[in-house]
C-alpha atoms as a PDB file:
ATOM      1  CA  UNK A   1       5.957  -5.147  -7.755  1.00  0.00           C
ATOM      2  CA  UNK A   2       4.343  -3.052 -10.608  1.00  0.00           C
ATOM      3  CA  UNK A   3       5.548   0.700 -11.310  1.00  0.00           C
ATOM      4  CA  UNK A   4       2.959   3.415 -10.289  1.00  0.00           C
ATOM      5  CA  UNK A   5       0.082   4.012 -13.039  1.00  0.00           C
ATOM      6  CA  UNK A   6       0.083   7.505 -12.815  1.00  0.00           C
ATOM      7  CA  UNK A   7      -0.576  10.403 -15.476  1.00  0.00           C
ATOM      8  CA  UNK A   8       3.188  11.689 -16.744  1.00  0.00           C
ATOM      9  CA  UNK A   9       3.814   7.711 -18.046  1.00  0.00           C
ATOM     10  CA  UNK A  10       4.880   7.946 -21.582  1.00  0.00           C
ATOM     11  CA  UNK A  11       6.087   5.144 -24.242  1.00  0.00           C
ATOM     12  CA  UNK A  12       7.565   5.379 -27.399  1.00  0.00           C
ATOM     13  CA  UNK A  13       8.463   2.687 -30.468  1.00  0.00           C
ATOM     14  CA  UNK A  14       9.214   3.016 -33.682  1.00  0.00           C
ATOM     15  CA  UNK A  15       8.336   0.872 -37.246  1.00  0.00           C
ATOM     16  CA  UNK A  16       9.924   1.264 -40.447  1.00  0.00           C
ATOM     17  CA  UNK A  17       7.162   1.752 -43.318  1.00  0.00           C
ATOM     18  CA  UNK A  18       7.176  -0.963 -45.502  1.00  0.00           C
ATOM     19  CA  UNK A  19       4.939  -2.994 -48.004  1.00  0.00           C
ATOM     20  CA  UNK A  20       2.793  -4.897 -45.169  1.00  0.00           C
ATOM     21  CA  UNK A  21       1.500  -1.491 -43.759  1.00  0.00           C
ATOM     22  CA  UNK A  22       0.714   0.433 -46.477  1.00  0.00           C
ATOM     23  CA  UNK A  23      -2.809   1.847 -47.272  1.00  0.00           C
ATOM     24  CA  UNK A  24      -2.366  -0.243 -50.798  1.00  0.00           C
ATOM     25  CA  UNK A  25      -2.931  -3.437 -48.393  1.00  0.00           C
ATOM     26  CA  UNK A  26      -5.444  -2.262 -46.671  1.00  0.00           C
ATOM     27  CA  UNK A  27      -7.673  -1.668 -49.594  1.00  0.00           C
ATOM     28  CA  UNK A  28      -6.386   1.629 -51.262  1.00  0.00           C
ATOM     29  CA  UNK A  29      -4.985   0.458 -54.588  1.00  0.00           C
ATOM     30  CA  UNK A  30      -2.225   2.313 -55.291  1.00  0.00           C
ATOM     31  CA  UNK A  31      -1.421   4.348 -52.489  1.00  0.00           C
ATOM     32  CA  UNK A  32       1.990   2.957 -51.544  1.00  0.00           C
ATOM     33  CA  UNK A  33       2.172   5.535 -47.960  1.00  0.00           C
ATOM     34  CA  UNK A  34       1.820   4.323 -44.219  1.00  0.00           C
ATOM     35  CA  UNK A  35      -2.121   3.244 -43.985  1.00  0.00           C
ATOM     36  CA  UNK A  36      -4.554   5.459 -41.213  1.00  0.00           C
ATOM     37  CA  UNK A  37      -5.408   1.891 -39.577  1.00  0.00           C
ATOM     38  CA  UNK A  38      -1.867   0.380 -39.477  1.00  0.00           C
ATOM     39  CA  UNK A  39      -0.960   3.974 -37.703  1.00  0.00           C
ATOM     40  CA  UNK A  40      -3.776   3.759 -35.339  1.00  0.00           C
ATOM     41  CA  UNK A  41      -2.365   0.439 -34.770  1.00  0.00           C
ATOM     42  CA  UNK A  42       0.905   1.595 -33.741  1.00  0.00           C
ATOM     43  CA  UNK A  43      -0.508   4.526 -31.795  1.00  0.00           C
ATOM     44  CA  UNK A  44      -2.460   1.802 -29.632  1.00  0.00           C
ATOM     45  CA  UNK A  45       0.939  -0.346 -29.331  1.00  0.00           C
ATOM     46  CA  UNK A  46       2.568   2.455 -27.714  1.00  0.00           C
ATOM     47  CA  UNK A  47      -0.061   2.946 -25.087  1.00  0.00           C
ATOM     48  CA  UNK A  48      -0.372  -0.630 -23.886  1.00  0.00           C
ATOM     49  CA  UNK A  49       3.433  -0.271 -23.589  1.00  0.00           C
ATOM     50  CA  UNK A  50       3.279   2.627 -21.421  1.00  0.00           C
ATOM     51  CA  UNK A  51       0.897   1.017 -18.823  1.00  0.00           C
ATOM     52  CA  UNK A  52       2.088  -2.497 -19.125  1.00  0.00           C
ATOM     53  CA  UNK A  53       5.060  -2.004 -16.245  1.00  0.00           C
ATOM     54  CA  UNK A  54       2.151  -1.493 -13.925  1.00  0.00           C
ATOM     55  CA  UNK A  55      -0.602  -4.307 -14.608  1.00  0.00           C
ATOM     56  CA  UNK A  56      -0.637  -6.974 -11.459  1.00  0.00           C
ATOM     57  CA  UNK A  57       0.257 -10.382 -14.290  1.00  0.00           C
ATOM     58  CA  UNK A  58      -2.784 -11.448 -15.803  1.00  0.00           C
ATOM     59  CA  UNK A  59      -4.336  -7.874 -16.407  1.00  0.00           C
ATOM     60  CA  UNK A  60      -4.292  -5.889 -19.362  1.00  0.00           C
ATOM     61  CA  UNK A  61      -5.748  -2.996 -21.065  1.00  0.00           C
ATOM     62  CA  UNK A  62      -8.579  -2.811 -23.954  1.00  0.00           C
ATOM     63  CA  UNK A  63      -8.686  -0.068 -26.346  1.00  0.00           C
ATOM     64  CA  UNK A  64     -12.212   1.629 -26.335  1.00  0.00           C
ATOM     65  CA  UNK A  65     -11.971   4.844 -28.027  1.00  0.00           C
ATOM     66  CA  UNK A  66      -9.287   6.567 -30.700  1.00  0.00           C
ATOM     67  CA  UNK A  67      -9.345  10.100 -32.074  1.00  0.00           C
ATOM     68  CA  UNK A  68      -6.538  10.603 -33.946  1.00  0.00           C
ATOM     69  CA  UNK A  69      -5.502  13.377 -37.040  1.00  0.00           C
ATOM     70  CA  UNK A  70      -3.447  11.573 -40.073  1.00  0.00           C
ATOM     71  CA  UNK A  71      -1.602  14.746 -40.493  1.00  0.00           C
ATOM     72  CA  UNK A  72       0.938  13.732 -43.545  1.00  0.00           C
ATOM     73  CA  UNK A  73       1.736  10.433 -45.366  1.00  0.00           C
ATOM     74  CA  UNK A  74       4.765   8.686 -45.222  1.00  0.00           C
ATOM     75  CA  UNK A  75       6.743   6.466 -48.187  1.00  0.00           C
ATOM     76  CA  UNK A  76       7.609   3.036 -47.624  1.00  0.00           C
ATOM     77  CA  UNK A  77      11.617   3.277 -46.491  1.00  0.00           C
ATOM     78  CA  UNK A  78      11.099   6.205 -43.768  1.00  0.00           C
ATOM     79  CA  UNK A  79      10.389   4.983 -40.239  1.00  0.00           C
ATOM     80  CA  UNK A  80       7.397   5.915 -37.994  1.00  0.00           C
ATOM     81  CA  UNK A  81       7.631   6.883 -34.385  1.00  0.00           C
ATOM     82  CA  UNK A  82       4.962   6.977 -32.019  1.00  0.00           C
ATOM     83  CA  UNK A  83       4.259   7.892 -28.966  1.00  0.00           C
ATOM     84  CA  UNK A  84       1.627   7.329 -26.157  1.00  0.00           C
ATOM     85  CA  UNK A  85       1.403  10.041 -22.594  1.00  0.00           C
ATOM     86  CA  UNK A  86      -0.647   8.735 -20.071  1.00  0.00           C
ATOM     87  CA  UNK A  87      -2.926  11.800 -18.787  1.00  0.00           C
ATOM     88  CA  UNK A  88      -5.663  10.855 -16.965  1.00  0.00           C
ATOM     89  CA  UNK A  89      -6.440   7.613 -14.778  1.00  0.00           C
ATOM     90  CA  UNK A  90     -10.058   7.506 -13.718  1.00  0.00           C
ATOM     91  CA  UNK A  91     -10.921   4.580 -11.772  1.00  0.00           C
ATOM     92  CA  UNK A  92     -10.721   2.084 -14.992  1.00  0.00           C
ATOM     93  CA  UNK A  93     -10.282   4.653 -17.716  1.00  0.00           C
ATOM     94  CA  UNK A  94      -6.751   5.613 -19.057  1.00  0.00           C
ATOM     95  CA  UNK A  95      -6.746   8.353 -21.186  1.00  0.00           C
ATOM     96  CA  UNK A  96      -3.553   9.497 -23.661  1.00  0.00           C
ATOM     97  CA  UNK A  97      -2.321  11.956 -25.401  1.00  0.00           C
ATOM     98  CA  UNK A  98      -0.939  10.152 -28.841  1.00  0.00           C
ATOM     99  CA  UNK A  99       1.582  11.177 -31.388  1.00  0.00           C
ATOM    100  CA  UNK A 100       3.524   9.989 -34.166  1.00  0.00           C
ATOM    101  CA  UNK A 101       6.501  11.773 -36.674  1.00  0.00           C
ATOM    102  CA  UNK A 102       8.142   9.955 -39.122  1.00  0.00           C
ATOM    103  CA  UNK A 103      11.546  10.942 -40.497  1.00  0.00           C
ATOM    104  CA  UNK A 104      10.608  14.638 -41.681  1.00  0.00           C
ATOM    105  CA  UNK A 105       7.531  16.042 -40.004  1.00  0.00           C
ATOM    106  CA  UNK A 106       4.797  15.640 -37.647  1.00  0.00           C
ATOM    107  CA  UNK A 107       2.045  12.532 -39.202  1.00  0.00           C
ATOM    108  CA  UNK A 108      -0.330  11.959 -36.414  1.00  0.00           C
ATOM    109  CA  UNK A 109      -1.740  13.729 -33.190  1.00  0.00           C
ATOM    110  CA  UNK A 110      -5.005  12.527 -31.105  1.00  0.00           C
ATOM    111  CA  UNK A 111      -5.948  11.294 -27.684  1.00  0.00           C
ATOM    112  CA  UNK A 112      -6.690   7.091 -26.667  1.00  0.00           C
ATOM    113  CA  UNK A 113      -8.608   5.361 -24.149  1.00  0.00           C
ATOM    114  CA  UNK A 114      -8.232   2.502 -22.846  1.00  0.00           C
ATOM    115  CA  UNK A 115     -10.036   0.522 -19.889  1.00  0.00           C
ATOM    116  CA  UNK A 116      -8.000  -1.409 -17.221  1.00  0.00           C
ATOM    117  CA  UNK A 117      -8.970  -5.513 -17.155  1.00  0.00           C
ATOM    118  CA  UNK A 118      -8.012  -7.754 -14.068  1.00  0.00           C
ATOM    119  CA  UNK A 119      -8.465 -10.353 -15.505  1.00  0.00           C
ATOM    120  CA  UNK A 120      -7.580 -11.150 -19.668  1.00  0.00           C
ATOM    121  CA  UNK A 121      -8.129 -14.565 -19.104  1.00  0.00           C
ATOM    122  CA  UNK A 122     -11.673 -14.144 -17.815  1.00  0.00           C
ATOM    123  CA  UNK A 123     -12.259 -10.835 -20.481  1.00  0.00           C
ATOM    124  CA  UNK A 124     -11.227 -13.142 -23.786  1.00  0.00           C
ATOM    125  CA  UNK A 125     -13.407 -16.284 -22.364  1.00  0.00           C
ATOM    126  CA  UNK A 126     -16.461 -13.953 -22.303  1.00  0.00           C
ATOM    127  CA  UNK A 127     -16.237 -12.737 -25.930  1.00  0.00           C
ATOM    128  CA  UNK A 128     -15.732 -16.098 -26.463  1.00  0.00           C
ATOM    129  CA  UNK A 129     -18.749 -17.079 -25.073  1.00  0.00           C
ATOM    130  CA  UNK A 130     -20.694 -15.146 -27.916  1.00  0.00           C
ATOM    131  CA  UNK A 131     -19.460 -18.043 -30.454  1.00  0.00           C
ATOM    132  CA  UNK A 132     -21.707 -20.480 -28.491  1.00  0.00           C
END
């Protein structure tokens, strides 16, 4: 049986920085530091990890709005750890409190949202269906 979704949930990971995330690869020439959209990336990560215990199999979650601060950069070589809080549940809306530090200060503060899905299955073969 799936935890309780409840607002207190909170997930945590962590990704060393290296070549494959930097803002260089996503289109900054140059700029060899942890990129905004690889961050938000990781951000999201931790908040499907933090509801996942409690999705019925099958379900998911869909990420439908991010407002996150890139505080500080952070060199290739330190890590990045992020972290997701659920704090509210409204019907199909889960909204979090998001964070990330890397090895020497604060890099990243915002909230998430994500929508509950029963069904991913059913969700991916209608955005499918716009390919017809």
């Amino acid at each position: 049986m799936p935890e309780a979704l409840a607002p207190g949930r909170e997930f945590e990971l962590t990704r060393e920085v290296t070549a494959e995330v930097t803002a260089a690869r996503f289109g900054n020439p140059g700029v060899p530091v942890f990129a905004t959209p690889a961050l938000v990336g990781l951000l999201e990560e931790a908040a499907i990890g933090c509801v996942a215990p409690t999705l019925d199999d099958g379900a998911g979650t869909v990420g439908t709005s991010v407002n996150v601060q890139h505080l500080a950069a952070t060199p290739i070589g330190l890590t990045v750890t992020a972290t997701a809080r659920l704090v509210e549940v409204d019907g199909r809306r889960l909204v979090f409190e998001v964070e990330a530090h890397d090895d020497k200060e604060p890099i990243a503060k915002g909230m998430h949202e994500r929508f509950l899905v029963g069904s991913m299955e059913r969700f991916v073969e209608r955005a499918l269906e716009k390919s017809d």
